[in-house]
N, C-alpha and C. Protein backbone atom coordinates (compact mmCIF):
# COMPACT_ATOMS: atom_id res chain seq x y z
N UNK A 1 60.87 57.99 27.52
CA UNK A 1 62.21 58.23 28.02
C UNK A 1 62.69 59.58 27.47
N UNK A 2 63.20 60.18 28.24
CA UNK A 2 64.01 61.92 27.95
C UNK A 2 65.04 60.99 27.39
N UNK A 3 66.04 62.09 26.53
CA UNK A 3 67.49 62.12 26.07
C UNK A 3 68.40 63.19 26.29
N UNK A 4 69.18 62.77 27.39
CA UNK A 4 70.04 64.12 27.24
C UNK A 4 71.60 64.09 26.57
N UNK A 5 71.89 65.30 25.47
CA UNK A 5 72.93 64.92 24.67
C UNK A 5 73.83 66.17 25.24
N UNK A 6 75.03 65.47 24.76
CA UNK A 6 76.29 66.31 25.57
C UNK A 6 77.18 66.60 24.04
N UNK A 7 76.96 67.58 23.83
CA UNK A 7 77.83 67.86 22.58
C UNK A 7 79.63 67.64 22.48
N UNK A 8 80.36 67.46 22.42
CA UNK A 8 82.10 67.42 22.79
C UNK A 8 82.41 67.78 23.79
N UNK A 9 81.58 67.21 24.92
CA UNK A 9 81.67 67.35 26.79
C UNK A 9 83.45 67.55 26.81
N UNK A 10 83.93 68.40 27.65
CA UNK A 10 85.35 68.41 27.83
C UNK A 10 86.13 67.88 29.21
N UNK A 11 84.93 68.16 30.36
CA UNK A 11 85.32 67.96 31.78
C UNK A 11 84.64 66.99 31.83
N UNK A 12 85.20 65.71 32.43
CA UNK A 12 84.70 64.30 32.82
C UNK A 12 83.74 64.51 34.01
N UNK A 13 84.09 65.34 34.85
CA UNK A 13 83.38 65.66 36.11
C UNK A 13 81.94 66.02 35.78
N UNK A 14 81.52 66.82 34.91
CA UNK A 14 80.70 67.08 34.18
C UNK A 14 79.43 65.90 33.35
N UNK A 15 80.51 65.45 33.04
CA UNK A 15 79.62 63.83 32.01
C UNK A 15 79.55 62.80 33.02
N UNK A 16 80.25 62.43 34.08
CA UNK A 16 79.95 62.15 34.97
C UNK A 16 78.79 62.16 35.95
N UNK A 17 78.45 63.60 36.32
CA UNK A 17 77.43 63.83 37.07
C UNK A 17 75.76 63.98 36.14
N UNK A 18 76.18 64.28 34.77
CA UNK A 18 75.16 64.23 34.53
C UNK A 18 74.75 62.64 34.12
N UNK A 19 75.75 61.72 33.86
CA UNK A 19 75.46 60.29 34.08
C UNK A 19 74.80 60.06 35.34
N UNK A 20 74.72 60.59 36.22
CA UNK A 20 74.26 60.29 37.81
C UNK A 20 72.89 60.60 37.24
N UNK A 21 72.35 61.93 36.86
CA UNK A 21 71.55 62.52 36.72
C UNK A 21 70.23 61.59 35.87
N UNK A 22 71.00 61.30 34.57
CA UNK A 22 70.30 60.14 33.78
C UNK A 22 69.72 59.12 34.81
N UNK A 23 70.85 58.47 35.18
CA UNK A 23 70.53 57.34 35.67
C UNK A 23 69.16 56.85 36.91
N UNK A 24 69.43 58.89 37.54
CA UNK A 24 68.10 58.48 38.27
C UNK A 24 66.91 59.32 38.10
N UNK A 25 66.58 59.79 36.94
CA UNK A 25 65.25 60.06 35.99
C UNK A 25 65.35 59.23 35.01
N UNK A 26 65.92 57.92 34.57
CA UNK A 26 65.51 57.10 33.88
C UNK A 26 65.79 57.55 32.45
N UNK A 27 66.51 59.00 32.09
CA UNK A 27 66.74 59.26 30.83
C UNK A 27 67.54 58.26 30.16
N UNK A 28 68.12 58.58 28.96
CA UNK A 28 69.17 57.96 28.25
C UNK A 28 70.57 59.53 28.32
N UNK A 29 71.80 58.74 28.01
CA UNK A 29 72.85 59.99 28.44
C UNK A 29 73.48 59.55 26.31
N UNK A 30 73.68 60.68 25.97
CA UNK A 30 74.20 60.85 24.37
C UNK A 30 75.23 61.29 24.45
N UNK A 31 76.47 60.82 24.25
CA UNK A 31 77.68 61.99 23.94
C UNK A 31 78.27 61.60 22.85
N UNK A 32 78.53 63.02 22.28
CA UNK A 32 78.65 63.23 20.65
C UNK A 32 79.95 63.67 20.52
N UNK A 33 81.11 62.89 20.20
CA UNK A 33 82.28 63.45 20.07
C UNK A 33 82.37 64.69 18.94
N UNK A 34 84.00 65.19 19.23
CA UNK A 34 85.00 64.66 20.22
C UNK A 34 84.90 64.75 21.53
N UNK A 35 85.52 63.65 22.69
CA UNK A 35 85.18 64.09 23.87
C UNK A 35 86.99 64.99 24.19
N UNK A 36 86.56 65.15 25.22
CA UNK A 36 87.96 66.04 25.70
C UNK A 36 88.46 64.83 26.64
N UNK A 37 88.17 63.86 27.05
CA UNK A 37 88.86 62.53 27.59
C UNK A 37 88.16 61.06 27.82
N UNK A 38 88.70 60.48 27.97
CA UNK A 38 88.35 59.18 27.97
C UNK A 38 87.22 58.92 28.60
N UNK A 39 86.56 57.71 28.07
CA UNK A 39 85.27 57.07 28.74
C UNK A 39 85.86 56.44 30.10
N UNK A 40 87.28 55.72 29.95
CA UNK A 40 87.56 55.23 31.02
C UNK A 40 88.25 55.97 32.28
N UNK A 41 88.37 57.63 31.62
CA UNK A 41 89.07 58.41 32.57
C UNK A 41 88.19 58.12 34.53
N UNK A 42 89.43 57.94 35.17
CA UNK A 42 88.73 57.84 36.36
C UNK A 42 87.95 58.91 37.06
N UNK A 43 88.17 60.25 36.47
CA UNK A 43 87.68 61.45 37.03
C UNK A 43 85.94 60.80 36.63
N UNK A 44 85.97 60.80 35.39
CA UNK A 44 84.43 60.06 35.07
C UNK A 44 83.79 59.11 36.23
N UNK A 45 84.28 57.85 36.40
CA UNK A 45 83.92 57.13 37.10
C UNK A 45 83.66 57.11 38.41
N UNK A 46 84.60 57.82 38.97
CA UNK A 46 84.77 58.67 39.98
C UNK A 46 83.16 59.62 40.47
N UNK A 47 82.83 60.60 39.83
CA UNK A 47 81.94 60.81 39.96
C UNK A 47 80.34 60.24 39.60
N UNK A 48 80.45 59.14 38.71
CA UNK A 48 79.14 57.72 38.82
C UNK A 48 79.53 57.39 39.67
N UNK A 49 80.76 57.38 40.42
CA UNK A 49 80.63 56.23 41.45
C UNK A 49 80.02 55.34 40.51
N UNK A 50 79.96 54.07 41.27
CA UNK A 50 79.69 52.32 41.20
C UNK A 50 78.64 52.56 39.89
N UNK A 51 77.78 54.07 39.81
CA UNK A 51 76.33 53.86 38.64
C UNK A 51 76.57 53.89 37.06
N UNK A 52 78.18 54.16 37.15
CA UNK A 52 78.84 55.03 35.60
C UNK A 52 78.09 53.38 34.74
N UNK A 53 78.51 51.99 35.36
CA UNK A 53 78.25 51.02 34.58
C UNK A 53 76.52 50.75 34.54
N UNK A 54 75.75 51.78 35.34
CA UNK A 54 74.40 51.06 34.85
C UNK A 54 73.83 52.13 34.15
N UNK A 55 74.42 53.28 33.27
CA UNK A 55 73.66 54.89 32.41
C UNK A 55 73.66 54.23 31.29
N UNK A 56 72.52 54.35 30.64
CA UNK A 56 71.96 54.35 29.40
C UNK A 56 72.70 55.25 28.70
N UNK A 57 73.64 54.37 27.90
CA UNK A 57 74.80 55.62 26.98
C UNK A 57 74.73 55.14 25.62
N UNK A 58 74.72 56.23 24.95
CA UNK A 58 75.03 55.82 23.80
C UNK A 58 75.84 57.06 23.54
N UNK A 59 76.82 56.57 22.55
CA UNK A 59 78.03 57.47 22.26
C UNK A 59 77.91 57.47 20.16
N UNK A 60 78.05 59.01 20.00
CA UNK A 60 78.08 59.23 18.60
C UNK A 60 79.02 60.03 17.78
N UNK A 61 79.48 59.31 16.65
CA UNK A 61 80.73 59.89 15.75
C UNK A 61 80.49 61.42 15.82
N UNK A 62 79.07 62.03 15.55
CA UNK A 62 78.62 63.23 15.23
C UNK A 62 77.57 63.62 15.46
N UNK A 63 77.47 64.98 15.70
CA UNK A 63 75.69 65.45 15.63
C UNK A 63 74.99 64.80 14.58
N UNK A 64 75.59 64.90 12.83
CA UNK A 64 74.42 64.32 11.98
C UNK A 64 74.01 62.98 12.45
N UNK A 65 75.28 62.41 13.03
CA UNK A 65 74.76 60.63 12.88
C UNK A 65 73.55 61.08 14.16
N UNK A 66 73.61 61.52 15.40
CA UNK A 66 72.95 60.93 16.02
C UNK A 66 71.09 61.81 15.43
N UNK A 67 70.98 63.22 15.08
CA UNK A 67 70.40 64.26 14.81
C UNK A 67 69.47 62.75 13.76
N UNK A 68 69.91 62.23 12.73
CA UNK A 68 69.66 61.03 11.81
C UNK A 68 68.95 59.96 12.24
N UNK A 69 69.14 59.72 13.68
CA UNK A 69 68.87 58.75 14.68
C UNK A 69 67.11 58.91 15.07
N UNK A 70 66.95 60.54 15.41
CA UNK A 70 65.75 61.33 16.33
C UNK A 70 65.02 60.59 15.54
N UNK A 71 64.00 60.15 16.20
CA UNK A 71 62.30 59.46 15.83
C UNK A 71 61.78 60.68 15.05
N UNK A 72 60.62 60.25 14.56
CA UNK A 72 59.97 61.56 13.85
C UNK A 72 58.93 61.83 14.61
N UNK A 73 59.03 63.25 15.16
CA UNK A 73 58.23 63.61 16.09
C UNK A 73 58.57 63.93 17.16
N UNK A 74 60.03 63.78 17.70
CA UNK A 74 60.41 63.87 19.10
C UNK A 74 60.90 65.00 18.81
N UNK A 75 60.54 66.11 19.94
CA UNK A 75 61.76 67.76 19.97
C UNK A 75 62.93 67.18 20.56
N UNK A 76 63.53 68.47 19.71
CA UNK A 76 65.05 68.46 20.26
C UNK A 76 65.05 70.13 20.92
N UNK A 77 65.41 70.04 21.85
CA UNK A 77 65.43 71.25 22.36
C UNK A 77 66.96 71.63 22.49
N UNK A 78 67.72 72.57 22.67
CA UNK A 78 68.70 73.14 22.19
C UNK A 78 68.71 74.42 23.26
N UNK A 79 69.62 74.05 24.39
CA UNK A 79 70.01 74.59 25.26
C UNK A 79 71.48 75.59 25.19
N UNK A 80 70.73 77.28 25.16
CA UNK A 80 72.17 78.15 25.04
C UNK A 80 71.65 79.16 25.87
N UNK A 81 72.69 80.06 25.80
CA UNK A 81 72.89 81.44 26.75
C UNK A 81 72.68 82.47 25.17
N UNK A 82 72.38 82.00 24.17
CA UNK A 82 72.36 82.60 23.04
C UNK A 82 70.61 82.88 22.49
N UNK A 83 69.65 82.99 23.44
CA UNK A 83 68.51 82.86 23.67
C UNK A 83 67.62 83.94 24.76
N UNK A 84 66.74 84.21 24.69
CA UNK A 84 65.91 84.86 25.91
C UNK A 84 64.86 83.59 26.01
N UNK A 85 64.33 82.87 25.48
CA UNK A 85 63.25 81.58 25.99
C UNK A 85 63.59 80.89 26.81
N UNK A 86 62.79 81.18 28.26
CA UNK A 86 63.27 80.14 28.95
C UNK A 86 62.56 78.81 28.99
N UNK A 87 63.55 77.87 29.55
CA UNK A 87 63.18 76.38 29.28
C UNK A 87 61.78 76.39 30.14
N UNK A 88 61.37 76.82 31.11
CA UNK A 88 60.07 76.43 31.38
C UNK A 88 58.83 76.71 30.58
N UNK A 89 58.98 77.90 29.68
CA UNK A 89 58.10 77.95 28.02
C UNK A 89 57.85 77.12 27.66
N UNK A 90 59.32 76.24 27.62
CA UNK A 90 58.72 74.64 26.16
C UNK A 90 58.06 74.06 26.91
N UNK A 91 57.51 73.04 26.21
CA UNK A 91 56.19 72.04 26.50
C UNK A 91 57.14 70.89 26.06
N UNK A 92 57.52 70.00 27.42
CA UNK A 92 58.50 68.74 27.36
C UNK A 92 57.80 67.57 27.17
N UNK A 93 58.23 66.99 26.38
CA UNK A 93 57.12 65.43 25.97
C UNK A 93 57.98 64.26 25.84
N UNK A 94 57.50 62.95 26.59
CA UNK A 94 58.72 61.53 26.76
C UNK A 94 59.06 61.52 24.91
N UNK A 95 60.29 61.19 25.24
CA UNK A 95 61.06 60.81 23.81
C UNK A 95 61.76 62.35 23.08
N UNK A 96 61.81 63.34 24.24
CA UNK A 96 62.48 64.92 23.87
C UNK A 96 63.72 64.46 23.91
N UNK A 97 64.65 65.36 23.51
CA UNK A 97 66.31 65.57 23.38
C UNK A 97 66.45 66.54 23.98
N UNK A 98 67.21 66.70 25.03
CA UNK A 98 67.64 67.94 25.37
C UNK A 98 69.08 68.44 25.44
N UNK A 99 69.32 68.60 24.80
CA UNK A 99 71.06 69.03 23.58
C UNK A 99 71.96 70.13 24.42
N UNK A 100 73.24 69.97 25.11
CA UNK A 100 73.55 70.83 25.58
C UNK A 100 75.03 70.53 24.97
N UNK A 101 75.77 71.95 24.53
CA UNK A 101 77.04 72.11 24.33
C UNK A 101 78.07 72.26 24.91
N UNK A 102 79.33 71.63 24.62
CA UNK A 102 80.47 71.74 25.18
C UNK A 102 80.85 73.12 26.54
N UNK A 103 81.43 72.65 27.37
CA UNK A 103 81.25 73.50 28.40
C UNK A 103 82.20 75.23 28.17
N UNK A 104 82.94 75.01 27.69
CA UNK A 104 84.05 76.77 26.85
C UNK A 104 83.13 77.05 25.75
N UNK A 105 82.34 75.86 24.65
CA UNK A 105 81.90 76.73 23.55
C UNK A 105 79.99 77.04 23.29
N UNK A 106 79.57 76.38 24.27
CA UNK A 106 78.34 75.78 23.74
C UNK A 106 78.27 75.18 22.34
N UNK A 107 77.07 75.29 22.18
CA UNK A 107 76.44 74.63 21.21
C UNK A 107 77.20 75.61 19.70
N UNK A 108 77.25 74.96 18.67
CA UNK A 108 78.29 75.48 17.62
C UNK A 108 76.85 76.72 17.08
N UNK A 109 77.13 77.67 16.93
CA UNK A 109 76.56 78.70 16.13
C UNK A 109 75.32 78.35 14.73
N UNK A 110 76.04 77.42 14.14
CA UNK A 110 75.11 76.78 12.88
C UNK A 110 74.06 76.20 13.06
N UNK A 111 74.50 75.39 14.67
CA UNK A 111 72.94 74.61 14.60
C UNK A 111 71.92 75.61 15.35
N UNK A 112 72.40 76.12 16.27
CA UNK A 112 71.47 77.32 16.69
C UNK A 112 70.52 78.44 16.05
N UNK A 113 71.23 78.90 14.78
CA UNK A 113 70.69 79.40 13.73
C UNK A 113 70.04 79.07 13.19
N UNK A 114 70.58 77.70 12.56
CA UNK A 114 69.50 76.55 12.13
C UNK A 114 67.53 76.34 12.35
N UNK A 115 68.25 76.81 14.13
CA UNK A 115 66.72 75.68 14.50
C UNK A 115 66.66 76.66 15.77
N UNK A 116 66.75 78.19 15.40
CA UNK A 116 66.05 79.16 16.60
C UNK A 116 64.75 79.12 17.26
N UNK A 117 63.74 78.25 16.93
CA UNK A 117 62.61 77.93 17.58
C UNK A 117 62.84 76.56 18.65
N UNK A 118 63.84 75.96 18.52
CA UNK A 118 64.40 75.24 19.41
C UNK A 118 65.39 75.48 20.19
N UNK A 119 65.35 76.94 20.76
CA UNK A 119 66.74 76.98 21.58
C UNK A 119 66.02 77.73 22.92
N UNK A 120 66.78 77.55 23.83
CA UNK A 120 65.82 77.50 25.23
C UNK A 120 67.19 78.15 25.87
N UNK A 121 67.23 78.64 27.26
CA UNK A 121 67.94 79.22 27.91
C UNK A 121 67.06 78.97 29.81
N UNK A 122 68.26 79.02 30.80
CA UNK A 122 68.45 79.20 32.25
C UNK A 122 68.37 80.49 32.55
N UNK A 123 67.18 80.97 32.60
CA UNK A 123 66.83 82.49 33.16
C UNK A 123 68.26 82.60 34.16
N UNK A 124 68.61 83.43 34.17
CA UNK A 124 69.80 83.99 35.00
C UNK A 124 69.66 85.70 35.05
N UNK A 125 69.69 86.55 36.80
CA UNK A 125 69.67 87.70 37.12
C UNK A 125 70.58 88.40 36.14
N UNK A 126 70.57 89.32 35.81
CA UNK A 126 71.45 90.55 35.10
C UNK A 126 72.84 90.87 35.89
N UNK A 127 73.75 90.72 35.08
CA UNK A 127 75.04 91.14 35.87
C UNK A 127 75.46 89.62 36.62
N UNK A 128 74.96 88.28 36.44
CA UNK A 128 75.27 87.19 37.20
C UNK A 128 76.48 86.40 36.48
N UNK A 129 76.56 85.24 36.67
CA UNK A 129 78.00 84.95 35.78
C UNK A 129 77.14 84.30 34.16
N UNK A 130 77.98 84.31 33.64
CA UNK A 130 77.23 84.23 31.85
C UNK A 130 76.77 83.08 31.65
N UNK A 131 77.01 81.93 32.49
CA UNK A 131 76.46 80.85 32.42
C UNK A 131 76.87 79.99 33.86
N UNK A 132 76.00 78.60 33.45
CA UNK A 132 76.16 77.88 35.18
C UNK A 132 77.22 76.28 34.47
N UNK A 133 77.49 76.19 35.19
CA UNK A 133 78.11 74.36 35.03
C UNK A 133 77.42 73.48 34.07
N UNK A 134 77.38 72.83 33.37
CA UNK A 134 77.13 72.33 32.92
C UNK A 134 76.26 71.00 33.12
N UNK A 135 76.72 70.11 34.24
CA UNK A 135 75.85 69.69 35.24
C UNK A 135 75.10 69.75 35.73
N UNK A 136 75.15 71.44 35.97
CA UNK A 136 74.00 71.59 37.45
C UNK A 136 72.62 72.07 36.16
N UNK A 137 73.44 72.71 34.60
CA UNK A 137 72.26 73.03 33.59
C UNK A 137 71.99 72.05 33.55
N UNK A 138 72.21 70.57 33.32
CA UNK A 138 70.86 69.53 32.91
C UNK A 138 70.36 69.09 34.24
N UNK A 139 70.91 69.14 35.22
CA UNK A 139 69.85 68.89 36.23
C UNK A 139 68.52 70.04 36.66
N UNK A 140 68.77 71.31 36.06
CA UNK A 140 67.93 71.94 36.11
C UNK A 140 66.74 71.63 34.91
N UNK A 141 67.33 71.61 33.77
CA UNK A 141 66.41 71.16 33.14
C UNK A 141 65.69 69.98 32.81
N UNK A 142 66.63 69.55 33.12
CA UNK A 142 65.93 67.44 33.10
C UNK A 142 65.36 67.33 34.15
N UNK A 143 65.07 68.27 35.11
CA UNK A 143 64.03 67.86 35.70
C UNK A 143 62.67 68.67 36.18
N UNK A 144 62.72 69.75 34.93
CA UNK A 144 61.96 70.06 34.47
C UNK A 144 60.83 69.60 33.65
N UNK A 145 61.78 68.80 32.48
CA UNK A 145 61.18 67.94 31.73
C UNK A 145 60.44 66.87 32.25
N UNK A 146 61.20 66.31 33.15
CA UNK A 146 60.71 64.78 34.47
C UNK A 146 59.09 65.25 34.49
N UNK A 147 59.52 66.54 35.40
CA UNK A 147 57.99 67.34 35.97
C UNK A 147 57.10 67.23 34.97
N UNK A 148 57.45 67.71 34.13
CA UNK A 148 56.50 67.60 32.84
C UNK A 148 55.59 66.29 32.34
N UNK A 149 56.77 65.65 32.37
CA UNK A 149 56.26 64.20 31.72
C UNK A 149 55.50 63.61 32.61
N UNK A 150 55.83 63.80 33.79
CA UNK A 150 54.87 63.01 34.42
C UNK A 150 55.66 61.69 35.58
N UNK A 151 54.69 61.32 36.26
CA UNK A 151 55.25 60.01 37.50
C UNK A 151 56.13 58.78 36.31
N UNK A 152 56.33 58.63 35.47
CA UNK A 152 56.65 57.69 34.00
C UNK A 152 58.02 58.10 34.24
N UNK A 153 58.57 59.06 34.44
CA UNK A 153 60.14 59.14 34.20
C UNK A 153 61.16 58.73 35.36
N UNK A 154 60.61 59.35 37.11
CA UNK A 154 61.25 59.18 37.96
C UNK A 154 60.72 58.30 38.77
């Protein structure tokens, strides 16, 4: 199973669709407060439609708690615009994390620094806008990873 984590997601529309996204590559969906609104906000649900109640969620106080959680052995890959590696470089394997940050800040500066051999980037043309939705980034990459892993995920 992939993991995709949503660092202090702010737009429900956003955690929403990538709940869609989970739900049909079979990932698990992580969100790591604070959120910017409710689990029960309808904008959320709204966009699962009827599926918001069948996503593999798990929800966490913090990066350490869930970071504490990772199996030993599984990557965490670490998705920024603060990078030239693009995500089709890494080598995606079932039981990866694929970590994306809040949609105004990304991913906080420390952990990026941290763990620069884990940070991956959305090739984007020169002069294009500085980043894409947040949504449409894990559907690009989660199903990358899918590809990767193999007929097992979707």
């Amino acid at each position: 199973m992939l993991h995709v984590v949503l660092m202090a997601p702010e737009i429900p529309h956003n955690t929403g669709a990538a709940g869609r996204l989970c739900l049909a590559t079979g990932a698990r969906l992580h969100l790591v407060k604070p959120l910017g609104f409710s689990l029960d906000d309808r904008q959320v649900k709204r966009v699962g439609l009827d599926y918001w109640k069948d996503v593999d969620l798990q929800l966490w106080e913090s990066w350490d708690e869930l970071a504490a959680s990772v199996p030993e052995g599984a990557n965490v890959h670490l998705l920024t615009t603060k990078t030239r590696r693009p995500h089709w470089d890494a080598v995606f394997r079932d039981g990866d994390y694929l970590v994306f940050g809040c949609e105004t800040k990304g991913l906080p500066e420390s952990l990026l620094g941290a763990h620069p051999e884990s940070c991956l980037t959305i090739p984007m043309r020169e002069g294009s806008p500085r980043s894409l939705n947040l949504a449409t980034s894990v559907g690009i990459v989660l199903y990358e990873a899918v590809r990767q892993v193999g007929s097992g995920q979707a």
